[in-house]
PDB file of N, CA and C in Angstrom:
ATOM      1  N   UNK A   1      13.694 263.915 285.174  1.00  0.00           N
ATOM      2  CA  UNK A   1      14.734 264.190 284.200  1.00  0.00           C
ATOM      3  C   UNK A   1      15.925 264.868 284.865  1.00  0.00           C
ATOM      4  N   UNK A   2      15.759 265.386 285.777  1.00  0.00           N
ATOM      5  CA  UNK A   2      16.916 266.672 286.462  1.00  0.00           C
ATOM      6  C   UNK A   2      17.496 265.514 287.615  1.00  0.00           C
ATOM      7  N   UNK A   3      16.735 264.997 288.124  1.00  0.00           N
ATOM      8  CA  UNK A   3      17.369 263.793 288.991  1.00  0.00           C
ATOM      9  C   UNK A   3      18.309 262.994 287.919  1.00  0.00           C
ATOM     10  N   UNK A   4      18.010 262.482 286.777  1.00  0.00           N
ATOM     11  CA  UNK A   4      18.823 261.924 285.695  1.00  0.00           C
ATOM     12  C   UNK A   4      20.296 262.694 285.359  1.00  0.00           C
ATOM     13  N   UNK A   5      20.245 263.546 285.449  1.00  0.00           N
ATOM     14  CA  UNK A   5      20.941 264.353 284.725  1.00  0.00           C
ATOM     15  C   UNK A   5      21.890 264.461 286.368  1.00  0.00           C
ATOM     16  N   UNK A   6      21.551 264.800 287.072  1.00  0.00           N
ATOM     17  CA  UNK A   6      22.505 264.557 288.509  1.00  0.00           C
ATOM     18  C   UNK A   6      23.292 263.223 288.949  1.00  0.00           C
ATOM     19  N   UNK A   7      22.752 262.280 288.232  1.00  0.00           N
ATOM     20  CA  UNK A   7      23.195 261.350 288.851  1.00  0.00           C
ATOM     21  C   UNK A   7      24.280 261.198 287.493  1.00  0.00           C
ATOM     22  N   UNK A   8      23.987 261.429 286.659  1.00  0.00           N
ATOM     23  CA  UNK A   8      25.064 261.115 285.323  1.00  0.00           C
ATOM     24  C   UNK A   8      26.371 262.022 285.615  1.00  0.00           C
ATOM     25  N   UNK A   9      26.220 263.241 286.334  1.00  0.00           N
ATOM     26  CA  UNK A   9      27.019 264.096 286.398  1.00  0.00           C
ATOM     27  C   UNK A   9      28.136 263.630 287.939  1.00  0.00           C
ATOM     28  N   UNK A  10      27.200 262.942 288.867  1.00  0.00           N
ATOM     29  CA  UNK A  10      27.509 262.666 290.194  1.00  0.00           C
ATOM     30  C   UNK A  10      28.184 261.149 290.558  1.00  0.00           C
ATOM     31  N   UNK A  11      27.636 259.955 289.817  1.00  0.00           N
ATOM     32  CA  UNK A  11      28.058 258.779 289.403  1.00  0.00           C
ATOM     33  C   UNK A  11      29.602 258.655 289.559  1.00  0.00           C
ATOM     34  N   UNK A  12      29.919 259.114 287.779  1.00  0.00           N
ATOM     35  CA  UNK A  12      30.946 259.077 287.404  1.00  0.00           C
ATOM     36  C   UNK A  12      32.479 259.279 288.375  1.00  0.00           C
ATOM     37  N   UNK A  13      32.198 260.392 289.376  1.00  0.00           N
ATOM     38  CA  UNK A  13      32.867 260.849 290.188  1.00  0.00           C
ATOM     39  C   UNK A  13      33.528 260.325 291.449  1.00  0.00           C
ATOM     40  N   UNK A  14      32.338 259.292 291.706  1.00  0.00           N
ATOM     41  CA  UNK A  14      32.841 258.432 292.783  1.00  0.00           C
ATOM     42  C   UNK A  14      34.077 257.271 292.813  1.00  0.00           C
ATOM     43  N   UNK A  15      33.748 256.912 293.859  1.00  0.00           N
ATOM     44  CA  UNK A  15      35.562 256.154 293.961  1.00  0.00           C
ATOM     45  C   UNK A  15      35.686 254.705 292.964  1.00  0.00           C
ATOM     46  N   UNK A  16      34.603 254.399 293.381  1.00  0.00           N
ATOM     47  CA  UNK A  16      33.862 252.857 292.640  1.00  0.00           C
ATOM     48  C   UNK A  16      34.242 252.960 291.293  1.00  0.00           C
ATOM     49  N   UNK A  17      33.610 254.073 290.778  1.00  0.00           N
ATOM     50  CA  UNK A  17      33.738 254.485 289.439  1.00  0.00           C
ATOM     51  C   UNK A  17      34.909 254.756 288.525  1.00  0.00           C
ATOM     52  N   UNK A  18      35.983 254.909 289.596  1.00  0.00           N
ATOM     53  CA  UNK A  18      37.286 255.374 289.092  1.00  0.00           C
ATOM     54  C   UNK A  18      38.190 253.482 288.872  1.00  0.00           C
ATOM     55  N   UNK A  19      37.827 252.781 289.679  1.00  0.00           N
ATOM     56  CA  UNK A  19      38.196 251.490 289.754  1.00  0.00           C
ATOM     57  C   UNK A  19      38.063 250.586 288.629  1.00  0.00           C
ATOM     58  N   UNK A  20      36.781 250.795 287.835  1.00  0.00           N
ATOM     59  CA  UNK A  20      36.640 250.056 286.112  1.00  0.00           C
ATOM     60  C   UNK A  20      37.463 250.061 285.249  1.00  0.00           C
ATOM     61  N   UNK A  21      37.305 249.304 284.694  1.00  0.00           N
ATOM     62  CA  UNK A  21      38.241 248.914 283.604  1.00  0.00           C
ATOM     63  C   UNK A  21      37.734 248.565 282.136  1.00  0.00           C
ATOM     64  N   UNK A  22      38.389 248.880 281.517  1.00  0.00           N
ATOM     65  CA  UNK A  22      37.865 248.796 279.899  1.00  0.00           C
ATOM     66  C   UNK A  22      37.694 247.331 279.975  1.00  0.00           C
ATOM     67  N   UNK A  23      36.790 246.918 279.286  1.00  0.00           N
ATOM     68  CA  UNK A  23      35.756 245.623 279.167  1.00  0.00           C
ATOM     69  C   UNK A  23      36.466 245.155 277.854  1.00  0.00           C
ATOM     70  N   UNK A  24      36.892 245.499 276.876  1.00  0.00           N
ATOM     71  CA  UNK A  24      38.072 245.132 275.623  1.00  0.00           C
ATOM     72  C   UNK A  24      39.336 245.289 275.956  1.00  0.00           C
ATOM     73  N   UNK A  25      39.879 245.456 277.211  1.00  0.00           N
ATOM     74  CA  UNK A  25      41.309 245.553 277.195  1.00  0.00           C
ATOM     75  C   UNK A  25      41.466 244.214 277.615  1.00  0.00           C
ATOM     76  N   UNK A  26      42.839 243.549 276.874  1.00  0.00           N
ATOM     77  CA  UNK A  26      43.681 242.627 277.073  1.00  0.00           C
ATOM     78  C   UNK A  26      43.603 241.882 278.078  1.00  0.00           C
ATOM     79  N   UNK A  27      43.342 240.598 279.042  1.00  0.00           N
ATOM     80  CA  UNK A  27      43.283 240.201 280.514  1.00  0.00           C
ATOM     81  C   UNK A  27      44.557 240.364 281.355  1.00  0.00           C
ATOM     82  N   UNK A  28      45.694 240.120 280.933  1.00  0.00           N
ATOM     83  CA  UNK A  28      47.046 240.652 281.668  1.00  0.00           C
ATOM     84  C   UNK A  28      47.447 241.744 280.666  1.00  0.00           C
ATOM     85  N   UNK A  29      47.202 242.853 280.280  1.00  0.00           N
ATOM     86  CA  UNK A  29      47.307 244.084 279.580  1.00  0.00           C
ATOM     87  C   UNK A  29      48.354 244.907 280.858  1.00  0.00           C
ATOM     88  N   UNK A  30      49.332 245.475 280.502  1.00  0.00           N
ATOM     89  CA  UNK A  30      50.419 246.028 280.707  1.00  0.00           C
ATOM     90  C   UNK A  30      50.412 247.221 279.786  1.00  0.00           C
ATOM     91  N   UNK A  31      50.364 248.353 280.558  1.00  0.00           N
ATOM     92  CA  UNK A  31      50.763 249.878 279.412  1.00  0.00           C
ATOM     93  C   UNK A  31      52.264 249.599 278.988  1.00  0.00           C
ATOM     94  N   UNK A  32      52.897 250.824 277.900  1.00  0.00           N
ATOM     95  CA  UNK A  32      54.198 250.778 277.704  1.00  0.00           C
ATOM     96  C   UNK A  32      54.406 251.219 278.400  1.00  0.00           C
ATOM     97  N   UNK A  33      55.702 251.049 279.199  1.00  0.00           N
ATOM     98  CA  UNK A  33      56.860 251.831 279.778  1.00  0.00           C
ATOM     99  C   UNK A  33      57.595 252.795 279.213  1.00  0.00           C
ATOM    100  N   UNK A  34      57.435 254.114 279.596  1.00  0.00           N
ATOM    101  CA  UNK A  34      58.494 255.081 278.510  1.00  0.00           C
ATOM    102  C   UNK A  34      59.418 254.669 278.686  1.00  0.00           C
ATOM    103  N   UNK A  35      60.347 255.470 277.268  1.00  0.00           N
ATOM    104  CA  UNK A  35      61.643 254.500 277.528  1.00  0.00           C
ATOM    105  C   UNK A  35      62.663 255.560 278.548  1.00  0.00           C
ATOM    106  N   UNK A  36      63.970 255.006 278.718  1.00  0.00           N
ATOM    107  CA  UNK A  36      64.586 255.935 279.972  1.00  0.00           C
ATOM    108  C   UNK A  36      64.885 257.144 279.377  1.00  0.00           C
ATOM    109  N   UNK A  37      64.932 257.840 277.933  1.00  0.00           N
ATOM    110  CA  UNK A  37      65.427 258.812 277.854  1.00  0.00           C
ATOM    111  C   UNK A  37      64.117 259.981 278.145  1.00  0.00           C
ATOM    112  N   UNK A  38      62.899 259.715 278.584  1.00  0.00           N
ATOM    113  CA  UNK A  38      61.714 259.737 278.452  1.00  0.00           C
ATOM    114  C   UNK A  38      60.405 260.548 277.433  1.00  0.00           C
ATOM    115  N   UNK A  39      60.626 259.132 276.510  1.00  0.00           N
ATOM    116  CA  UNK A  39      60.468 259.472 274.759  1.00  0.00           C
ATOM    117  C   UNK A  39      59.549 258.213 275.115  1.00  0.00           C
ATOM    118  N   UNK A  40      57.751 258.302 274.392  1.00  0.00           N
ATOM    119  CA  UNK A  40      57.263 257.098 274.379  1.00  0.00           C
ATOM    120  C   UNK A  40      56.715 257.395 272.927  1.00  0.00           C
ATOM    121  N   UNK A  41      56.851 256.358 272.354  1.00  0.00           N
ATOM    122  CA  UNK A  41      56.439 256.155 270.816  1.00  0.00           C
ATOM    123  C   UNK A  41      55.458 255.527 270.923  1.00  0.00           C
ATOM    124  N   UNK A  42      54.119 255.854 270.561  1.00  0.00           N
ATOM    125  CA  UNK A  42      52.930 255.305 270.266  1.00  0.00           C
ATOM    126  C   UNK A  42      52.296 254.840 268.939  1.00  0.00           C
ATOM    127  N   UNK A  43      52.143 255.666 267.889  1.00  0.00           N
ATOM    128  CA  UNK A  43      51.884 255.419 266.916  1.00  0.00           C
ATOM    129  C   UNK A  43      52.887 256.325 266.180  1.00  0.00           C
ATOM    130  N   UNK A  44      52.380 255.232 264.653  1.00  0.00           N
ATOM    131  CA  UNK A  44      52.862 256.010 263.405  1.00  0.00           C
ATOM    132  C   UNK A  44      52.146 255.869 261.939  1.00  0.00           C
ATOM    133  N   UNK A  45      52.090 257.225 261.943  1.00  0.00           N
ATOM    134  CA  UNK A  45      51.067 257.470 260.117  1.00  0.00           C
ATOM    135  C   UNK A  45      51.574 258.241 259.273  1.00  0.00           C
ATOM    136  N   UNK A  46      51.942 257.103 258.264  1.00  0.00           N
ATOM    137  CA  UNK A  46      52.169 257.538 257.161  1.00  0.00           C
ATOM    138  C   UNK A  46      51.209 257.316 255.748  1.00  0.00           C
ATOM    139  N   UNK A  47      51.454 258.646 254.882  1.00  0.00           N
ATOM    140  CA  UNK A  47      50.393 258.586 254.117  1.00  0.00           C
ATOM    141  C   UNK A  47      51.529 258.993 252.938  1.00  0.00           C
ATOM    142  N   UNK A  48      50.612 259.410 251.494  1.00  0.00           N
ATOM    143  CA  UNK A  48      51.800 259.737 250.403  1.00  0.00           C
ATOM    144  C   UNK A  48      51.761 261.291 250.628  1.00  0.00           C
ATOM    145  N   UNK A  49      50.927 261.871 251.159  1.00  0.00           N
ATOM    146  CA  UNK A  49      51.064 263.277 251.534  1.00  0.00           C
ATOM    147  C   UNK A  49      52.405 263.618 252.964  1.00  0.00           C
ATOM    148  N   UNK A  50      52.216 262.843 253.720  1.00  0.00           N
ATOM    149  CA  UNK A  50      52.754 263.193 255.255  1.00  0.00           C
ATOM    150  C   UNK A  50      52.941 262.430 255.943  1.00  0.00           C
ATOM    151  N   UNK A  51      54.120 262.499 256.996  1.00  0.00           N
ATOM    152  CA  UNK A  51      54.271 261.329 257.877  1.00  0.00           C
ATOM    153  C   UNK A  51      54.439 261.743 259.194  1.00  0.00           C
ATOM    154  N   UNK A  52      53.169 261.169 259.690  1.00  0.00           N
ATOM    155  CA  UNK A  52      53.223 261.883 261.518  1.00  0.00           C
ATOM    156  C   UNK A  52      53.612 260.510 262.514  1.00  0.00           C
ATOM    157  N   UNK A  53      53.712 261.023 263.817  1.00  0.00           N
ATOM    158  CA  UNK A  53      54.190 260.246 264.878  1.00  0.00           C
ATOM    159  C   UNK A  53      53.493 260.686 265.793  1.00  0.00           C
ATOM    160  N   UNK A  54      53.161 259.998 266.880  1.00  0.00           N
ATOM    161  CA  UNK A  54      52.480 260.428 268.464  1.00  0.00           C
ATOM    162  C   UNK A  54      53.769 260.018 269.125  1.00  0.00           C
ATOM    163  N   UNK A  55      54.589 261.285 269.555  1.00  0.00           N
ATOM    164  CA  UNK A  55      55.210 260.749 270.835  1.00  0.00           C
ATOM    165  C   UNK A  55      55.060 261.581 271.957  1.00  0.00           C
ATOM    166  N   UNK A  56      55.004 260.346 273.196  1.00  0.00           N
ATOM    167  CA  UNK A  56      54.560 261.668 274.233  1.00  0.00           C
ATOM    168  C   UNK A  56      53.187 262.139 274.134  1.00  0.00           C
ATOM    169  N   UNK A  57      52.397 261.762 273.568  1.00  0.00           N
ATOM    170  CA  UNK A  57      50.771 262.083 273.483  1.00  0.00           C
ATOM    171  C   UNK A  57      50.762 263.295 272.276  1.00  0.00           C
ATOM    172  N   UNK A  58      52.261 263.686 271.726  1.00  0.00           N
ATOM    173  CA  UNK A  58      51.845 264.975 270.985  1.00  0.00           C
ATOM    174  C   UNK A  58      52.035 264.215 269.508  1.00  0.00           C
ATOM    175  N   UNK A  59      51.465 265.057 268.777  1.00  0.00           N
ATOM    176  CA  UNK A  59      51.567 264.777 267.068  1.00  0.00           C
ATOM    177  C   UNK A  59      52.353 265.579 266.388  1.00  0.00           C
ATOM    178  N   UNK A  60      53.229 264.793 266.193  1.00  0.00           N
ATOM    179  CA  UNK A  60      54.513 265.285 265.144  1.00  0.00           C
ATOM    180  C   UNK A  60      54.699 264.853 263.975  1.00  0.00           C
ATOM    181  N   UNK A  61      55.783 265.949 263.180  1.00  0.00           N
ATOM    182  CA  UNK A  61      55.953 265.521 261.983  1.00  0.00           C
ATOM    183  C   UNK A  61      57.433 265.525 261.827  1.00  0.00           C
ATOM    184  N   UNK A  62      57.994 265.699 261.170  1.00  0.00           N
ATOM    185  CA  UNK A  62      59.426 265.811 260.862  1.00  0.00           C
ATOM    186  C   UNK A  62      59.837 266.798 260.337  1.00  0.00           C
ATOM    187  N   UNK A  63      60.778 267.333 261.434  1.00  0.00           N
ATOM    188  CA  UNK A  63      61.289 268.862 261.465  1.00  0.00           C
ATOM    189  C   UNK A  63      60.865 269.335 262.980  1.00  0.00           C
ATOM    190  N   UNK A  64      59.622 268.481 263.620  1.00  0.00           N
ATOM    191  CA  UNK A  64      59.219 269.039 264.901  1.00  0.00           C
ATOM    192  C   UNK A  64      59.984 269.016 266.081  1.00  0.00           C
ATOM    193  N   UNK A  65      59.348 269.528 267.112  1.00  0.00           N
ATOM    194  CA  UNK A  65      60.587 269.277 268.215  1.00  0.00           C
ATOM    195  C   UNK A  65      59.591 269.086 269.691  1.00  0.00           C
ATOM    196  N   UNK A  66      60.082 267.685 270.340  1.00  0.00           N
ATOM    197  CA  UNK A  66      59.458 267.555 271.307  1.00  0.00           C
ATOM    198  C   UNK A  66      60.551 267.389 272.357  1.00  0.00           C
ATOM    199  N   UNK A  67      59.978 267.587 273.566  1.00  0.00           N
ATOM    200  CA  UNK A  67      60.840 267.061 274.613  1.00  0.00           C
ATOM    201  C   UNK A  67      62.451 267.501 274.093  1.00  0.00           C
ATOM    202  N   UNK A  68      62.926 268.463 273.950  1.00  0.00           N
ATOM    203  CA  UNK A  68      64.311 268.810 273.668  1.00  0.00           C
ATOM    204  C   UNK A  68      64.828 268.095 272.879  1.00  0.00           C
ATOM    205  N   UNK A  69      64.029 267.184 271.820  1.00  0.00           N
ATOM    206  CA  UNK A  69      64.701 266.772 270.733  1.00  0.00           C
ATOM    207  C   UNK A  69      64.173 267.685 269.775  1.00  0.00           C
ATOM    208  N   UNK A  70      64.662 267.450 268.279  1.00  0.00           N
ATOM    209  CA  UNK A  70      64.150 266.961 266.805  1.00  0.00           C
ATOM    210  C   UNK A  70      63.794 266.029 266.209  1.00  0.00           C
ATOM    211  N   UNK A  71      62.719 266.060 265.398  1.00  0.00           N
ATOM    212  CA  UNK A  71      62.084 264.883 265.008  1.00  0.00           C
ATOM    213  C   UNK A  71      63.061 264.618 263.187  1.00  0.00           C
ATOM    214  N   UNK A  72      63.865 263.473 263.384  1.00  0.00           N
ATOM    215  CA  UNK A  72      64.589 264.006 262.293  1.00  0.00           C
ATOM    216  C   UNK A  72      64.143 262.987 260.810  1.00  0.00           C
ATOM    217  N   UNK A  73      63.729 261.933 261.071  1.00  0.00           N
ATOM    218  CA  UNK A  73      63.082 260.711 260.441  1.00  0.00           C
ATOM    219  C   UNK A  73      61.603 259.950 260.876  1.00  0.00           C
ATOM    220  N   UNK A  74      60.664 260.110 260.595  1.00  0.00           N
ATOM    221  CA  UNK A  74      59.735 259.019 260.430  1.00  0.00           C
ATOM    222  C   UNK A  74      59.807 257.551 259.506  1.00  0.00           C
ATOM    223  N   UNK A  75      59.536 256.380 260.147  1.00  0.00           N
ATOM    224  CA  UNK A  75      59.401 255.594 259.023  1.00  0.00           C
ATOM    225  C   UNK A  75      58.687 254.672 259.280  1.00  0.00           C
ATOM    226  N   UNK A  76      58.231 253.506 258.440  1.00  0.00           N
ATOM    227  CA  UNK A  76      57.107 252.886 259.401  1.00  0.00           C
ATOM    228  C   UNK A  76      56.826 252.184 260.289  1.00  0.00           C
ATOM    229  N   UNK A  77      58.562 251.847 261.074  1.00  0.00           N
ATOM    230  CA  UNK A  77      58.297 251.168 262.504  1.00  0.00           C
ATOM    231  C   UNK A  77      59.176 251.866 263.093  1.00  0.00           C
ATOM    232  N   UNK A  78      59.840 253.404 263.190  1.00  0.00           N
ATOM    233  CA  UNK A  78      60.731 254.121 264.023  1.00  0.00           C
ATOM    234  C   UNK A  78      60.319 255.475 263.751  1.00  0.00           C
ATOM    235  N   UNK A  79      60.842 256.081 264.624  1.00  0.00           N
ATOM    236  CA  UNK A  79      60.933 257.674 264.066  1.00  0.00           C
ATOM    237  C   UNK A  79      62.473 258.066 265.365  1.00  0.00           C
ATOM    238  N   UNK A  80      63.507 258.839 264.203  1.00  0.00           N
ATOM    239  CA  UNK A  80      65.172 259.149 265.165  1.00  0.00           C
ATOM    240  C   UNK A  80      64.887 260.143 265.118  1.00  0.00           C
ATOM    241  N   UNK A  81      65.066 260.917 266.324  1.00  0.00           N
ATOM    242  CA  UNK A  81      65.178 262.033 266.666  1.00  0.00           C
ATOM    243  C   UNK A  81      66.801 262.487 267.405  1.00  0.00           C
ATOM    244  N   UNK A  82      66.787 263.761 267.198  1.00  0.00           N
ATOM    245  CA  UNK A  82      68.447 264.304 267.255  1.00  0.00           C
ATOM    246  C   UNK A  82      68.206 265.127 268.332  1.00  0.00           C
ATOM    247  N   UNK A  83      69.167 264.719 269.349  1.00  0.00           N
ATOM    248  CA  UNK A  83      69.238 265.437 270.945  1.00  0.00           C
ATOM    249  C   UNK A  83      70.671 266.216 270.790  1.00  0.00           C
ATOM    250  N   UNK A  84      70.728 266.792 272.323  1.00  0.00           N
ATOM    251  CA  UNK A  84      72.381 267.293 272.212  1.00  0.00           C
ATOM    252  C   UNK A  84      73.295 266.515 272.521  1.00  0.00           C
ATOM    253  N   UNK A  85      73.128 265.235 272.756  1.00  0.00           N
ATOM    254  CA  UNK A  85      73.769 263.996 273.328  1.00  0.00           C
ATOM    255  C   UNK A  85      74.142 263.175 272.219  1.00  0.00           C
ATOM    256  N   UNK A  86      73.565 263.325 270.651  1.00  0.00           N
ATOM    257  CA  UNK A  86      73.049 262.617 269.440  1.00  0.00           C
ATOM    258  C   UNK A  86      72.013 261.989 269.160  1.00  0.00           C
ATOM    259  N   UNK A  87      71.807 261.086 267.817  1.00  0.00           N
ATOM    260  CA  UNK A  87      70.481 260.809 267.419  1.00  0.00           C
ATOM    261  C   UNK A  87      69.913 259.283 268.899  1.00  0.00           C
ATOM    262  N   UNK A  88      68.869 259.281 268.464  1.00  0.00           N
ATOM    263  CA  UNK A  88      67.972 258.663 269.369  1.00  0.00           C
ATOM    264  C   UNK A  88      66.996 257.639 268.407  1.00  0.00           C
ATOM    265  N   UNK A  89      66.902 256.661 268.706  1.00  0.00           N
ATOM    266  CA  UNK A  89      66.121 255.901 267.774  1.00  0.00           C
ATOM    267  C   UNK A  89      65.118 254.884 268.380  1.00  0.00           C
ATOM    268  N   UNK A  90      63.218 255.471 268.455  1.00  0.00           N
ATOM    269  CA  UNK A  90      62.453 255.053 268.743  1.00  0.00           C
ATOM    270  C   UNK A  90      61.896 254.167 268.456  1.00  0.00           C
ATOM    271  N   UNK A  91      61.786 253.010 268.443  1.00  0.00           N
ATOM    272  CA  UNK A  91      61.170 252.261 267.586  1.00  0.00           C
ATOM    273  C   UNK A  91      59.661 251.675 268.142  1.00  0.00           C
ATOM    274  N   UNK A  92      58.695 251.710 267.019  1.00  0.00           N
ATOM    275  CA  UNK A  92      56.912 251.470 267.494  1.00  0.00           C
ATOM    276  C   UNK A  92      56.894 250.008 268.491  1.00  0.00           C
ATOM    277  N   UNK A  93      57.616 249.193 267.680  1.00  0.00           N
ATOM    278  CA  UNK A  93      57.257 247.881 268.272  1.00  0.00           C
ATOM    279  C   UNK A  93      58.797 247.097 268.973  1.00  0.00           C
ATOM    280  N   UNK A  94      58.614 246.915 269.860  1.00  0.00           N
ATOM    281  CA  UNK A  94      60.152 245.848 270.778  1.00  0.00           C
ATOM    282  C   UNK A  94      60.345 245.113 270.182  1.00  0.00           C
ATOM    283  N   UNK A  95      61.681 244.996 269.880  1.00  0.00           N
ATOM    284  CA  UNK A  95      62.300 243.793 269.098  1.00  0.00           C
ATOM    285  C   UNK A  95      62.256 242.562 270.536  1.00  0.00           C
ATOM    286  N   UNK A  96      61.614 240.801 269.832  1.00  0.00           N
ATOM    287  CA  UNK A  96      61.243 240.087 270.326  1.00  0.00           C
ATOM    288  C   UNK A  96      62.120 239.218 270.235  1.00  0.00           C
ATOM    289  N   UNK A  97      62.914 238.453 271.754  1.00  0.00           N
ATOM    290  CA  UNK A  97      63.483 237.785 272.017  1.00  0.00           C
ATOM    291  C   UNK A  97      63.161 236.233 271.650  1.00  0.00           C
ATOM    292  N   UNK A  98      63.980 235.344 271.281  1.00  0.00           N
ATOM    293  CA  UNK A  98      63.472 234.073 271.226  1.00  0.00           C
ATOM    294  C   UNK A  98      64.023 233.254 271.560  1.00  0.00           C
ATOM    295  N   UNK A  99      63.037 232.647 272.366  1.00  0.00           N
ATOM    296  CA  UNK A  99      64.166 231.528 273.167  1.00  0.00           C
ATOM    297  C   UNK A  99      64.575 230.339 272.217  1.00  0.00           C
ATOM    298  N   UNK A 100      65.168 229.681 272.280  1.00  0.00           N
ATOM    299  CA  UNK A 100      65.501 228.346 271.886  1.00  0.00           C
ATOM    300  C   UNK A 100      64.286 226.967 272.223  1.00  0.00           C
ATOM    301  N   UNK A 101      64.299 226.869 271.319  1.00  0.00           N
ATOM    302  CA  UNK A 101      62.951 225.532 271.120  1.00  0.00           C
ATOM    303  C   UNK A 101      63.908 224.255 271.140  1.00  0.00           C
ATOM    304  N   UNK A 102      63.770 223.275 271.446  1.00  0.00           N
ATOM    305  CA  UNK A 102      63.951 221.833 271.305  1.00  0.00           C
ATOM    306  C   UNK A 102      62.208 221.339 270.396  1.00  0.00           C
ATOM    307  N   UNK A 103      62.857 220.525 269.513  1.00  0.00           N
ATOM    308  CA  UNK A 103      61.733 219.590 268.652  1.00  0.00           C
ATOM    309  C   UNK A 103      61.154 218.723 269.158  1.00  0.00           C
TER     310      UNK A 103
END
Protein backbone atom coordinates (compact mmCIF):
# COMPACT_ATOMS: atom_id res chain seq x y z
CA UNK A 1 0.00 0.00 0.00
CA UNK A 2 2.88 2.62 0.92
CA UNK A 3 4.72 1.56 -2.30
CA UNK A 4 1.18 2.64 -3.97
CA UNK A 5 0.90 5.65 -2.48
CA UNK A 6 4.72 6.61 -3.62
CA UNK A 7 4.37 5.95 -6.84
CA UNK A 8 0.99 8.07 -7.17
CA UNK A 9 2.82 10.85 -5.49
CA UNK A 10 6.22 10.20 -7.66
CA UNK A 11 4.61 9.31 -11.22
CA UNK A 12 2.90 12.34 -11.77
CA UNK A 13 6.11 14.38 -11.47
CA UNK A 14 8.10 13.06 -14.10
CA UNK A 15 8.89 14.49 -17.46
CA UNK A 16 6.77 11.85 -19.47
CA UNK A 17 4.01 12.83 -17.38
CA UNK A 18 4.07 16.45 -17.97
CA UNK A 19 3.90 15.69 -21.94
CA UNK A 20 -0.05 14.23 -21.92
CA UNK A 21 -2.66 15.61 -23.14
CA UNK A 22 -6.31 15.75 -22.42
CA UNK A 23 -7.85 12.71 -24.27
CA UNK A 24 -11.28 15.13 -25.00
CA UNK A 25 -9.47 18.02 -26.23
CA UNK A 26 -10.11 19.07 -29.80
CA UNK A 27 -7.33 17.28 -32.43
CA UNK A 28 -5.89 20.72 -33.77
CA UNK A 29 -7.14 22.58 -30.43
CA UNK A 30 -5.43 26.01 -30.16
CA UNK A 31 -5.80 27.99 -26.62
CA UNK A 32 -7.07 31.71 -26.90
CA UNK A 33 -4.66 34.25 -27.42
CA UNK A 34 -5.07 37.18 -24.95
CA UNK A 35 -5.98 39.96 -26.57
CA UNK A 36 -3.11 42.85 -26.94
CA UNK A 37 -4.48 45.03 -24.32
CA UNK A 38 -3.90 41.92 -22.09
CA UNK A 39 -7.63 41.21 -21.14
CA UNK A 40 -8.71 37.42 -21.89
CA UNK A 41 -12.44 36.81 -21.75
CA UNK A 42 -13.36 33.37 -20.98
CA UNK A 43 -16.65 32.94 -19.84
CA UNK A 44 -19.88 34.55 -19.07
CA UNK A 45 -22.86 33.95 -16.44
CA UNK A 46 -25.65 35.40 -16.28
CA UNK A 47 -28.48 34.62 -14.07
CA UNK A 48 -31.76 36.88 -12.93
CA UNK A 49 -29.91 37.41 -9.67
CA UNK A 50 -26.21 38.39 -11.12
CA UNK A 51 -23.99 38.68 -13.88
CA UNK A 52 -20.38 37.42 -13.62
CA UNK A 53 -17.42 37.19 -16.09
CA UNK A 54 -13.99 35.19 -15.88
CA UNK A 55 -11.46 37.46 -17.14
CA UNK A 56 -7.98 36.74 -16.67
CA UNK A 57 -8.84 33.56 -14.62
CA UNK A 58 -10.56 36.01 -12.02
CA UNK A 59 -14.43 36.24 -11.37
CA UNK A 60 -16.02 39.39 -11.76
CA UNK A 61 -18.96 41.25 -11.56
CA UNK A 62 -19.78 44.68 -12.51
CA UNK A 63 -18.41 47.47 -10.65
CA UNK A 64 -15.14 45.17 -10.28
CA UNK A 65 -11.79 46.03 -11.22
CA UNK A 66 -9.23 43.90 -12.87
CA UNK A 67 -6.05 44.49 -14.48
CA UNK A 68 -6.37 48.47 -14.15
CA UNK A 69 -9.66 48.45 -15.60
CA UNK A 70 -13.47 48.59 -14.49
CA UNK A 71 -15.81 46.16 -15.18
CA UNK A 72 -18.50 48.49 -16.49
CA UNK A 73 -21.13 46.11 -18.49
CA UNK A 74 -21.71 42.41 -18.64
CA UNK A 75 -23.86 40.98 -21.31
CA UNK A 76 -24.23 37.79 -22.87
CA UNK A 77 -21.53 37.77 -25.46
CA UNK A 78 -19.25 40.91 -24.08
CA UNK A 79 -18.40 42.46 -20.99
CA UNK A 80 -16.76 46.74 -21.60
CA UNK A 81 -14.66 47.64 -19.30
CA UNK A 82 -13.39 51.41 -18.70
CA UNK A 83 -9.50 52.04 -18.68
CA UNK A 84 -7.67 55.44 -18.54
CA UNK A 85 -7.24 55.28 -22.25
CA UNK A 86 -11.38 54.64 -22.49
CA UNK A 87 -13.89 51.89 -22.69
CA UNK A 88 -12.62 48.50 -23.94
CA UNK A 89 -14.90 45.97 -25.37
CA UNK A 90 -14.36 42.17 -24.81
CA UNK A 91 -16.18 40.08 -26.57
CA UNK A 92 -16.69 35.91 -25.53
CA UNK A 93 -16.72 34.73 -29.02
CA UNK A 94 -14.57 36.22 -32.48
CA UNK A 95 -16.54 37.63 -34.89
CA UNK A 96 -16.24 35.06 -38.00
CA UNK A 97 -14.98 35.97 -41.28
CA UNK A 98 -16.58 34.64 -44.45
CA UNK A 99 -15.23 34.01 -47.36
CA UNK A 100 -17.11 34.18 -50.52
CA UNK A 101 -18.63 30.88 -51.86
CA UNK A 102 -19.22 30.34 -55.61
CA UNK A 103 -22.43 27.83 -56.23
Amino acid sequence: MQALMVAMVVLPSTPWAAALSDPTQPLHYQPAKPVAEGWQLSSIFISQQRKRAIINGQLVGEGDRVSQARVVRIEPNFVRLQTAKGETLLRLHQQVKRANSTP
